[in-house]
Protein backbone atom coordinates (compact mmCIF):
# COMPACT_ATOMS: atom_id res chain seq x y z
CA UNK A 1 106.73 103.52 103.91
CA UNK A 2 106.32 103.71 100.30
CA UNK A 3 108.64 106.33 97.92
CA UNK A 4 106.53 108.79 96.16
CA UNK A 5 106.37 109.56 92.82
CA UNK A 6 107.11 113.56 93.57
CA UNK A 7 110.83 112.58 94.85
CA UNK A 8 111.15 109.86 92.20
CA UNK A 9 110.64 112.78 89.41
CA UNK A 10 112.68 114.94 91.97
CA UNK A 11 115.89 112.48 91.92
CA UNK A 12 115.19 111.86 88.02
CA UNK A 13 115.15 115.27 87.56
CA UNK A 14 119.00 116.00 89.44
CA UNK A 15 120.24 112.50 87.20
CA UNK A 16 118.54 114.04 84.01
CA UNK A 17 122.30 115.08 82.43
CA UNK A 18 123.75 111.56 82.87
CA UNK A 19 123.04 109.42 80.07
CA UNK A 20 121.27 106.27 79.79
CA UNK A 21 119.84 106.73 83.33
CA UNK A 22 117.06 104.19 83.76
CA UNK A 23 114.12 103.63 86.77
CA UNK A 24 111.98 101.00 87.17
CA UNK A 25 109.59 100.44 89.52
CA UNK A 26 109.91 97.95 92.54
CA UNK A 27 106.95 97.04 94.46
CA UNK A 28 106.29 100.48 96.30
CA UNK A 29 110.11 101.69 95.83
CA UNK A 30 112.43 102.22 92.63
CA UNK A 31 115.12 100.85 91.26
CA UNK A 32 117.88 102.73 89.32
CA UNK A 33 120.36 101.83 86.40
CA UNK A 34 123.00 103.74 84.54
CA UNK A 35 124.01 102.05 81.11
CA UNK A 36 122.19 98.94 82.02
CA UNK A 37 124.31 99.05 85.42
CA UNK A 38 121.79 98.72 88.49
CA UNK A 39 123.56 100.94 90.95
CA UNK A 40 120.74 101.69 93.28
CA UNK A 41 117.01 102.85 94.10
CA UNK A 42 114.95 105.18 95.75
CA UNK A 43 113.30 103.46 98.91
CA UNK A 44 111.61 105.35 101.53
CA UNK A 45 112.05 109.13 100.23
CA UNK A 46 115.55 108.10 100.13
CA UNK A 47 118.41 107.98 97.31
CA UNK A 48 120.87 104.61 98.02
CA UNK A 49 123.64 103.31 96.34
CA UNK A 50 125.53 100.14 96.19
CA UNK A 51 128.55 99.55 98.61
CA UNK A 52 131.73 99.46 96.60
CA UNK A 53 135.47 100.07 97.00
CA UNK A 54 135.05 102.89 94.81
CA UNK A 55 132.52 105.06 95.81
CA UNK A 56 133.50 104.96 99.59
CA UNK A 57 135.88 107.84 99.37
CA UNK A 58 132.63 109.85 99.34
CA UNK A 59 131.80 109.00 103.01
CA UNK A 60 128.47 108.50 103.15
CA UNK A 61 126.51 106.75 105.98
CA UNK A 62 125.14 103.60 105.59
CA UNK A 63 121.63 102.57 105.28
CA UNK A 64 119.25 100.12 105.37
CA UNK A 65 117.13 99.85 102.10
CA UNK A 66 114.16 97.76 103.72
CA UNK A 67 114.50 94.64 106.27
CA UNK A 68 115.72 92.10 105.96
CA UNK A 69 118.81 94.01 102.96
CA UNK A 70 122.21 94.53 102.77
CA UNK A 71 123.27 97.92 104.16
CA UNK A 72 124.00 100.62 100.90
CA UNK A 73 124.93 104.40 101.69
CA UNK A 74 122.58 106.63 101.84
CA UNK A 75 123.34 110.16 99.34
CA UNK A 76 122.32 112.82 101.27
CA UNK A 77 123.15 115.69 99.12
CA UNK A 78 120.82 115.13 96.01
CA UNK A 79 120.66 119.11 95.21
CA UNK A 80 124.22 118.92 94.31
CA UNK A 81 124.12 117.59 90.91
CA UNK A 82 128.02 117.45 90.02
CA UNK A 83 128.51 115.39 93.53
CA UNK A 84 125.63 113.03 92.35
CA UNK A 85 127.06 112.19 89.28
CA UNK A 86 130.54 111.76 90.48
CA UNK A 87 129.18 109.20 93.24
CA UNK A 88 127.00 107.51 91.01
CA UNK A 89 129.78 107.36 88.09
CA UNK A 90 132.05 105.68 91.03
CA UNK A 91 129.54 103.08 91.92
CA UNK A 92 128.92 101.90 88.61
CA UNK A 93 132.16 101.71 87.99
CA UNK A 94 132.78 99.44 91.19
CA UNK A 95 130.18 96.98 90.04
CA UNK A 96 131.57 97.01 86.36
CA UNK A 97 134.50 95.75 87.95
């Protein structure tokens, strides 16, 4: 299943206050970057993140991006703005690491 452009603009939208956010397209899914930083995508509908020491104090399940990946958690609450950029803040800082 491909990601539509409606929840693209939808997840855009929720990251529009963080700076230097970044999306580019991926086949049928999209990729996501903060400062340069690729820290996740949207695949299948679905907002995923990186697996780092410092974003698992959020507890999020993991998922499966598309066969054959590594397992990434899955961000289930995308209407809460202040939790998104916390998690996302923590997983870029993991990978600047």
């Amino acid at each position: 299943m491909a990601s539509s452009a409606d929840y693209r603009d939808f997840i855009l939208e929720q990251l529009s206050g963080l700076p230097e956010i970044f999306c580019r397209p991926m086949m049928v899914e999209f990729l996501l970057y903060l400062d340069g930083v690729l820290f996740g995508g949207i695949y299948d509908d679905r907002l995923l993140v990186k697996i780092v020491p410092t974003n698992s104090e959020f507890g999020m399940p993991e998922a499966i991006p598309y066969d054959g990946a590594k397992p990434m958690y899955l961000v289930e609450d995308v209407d809460n703005r202040e939790r998104l950029a916390e998690i996302i803040y923590a997983t870029v800082e993991g990978l600047s690491k």
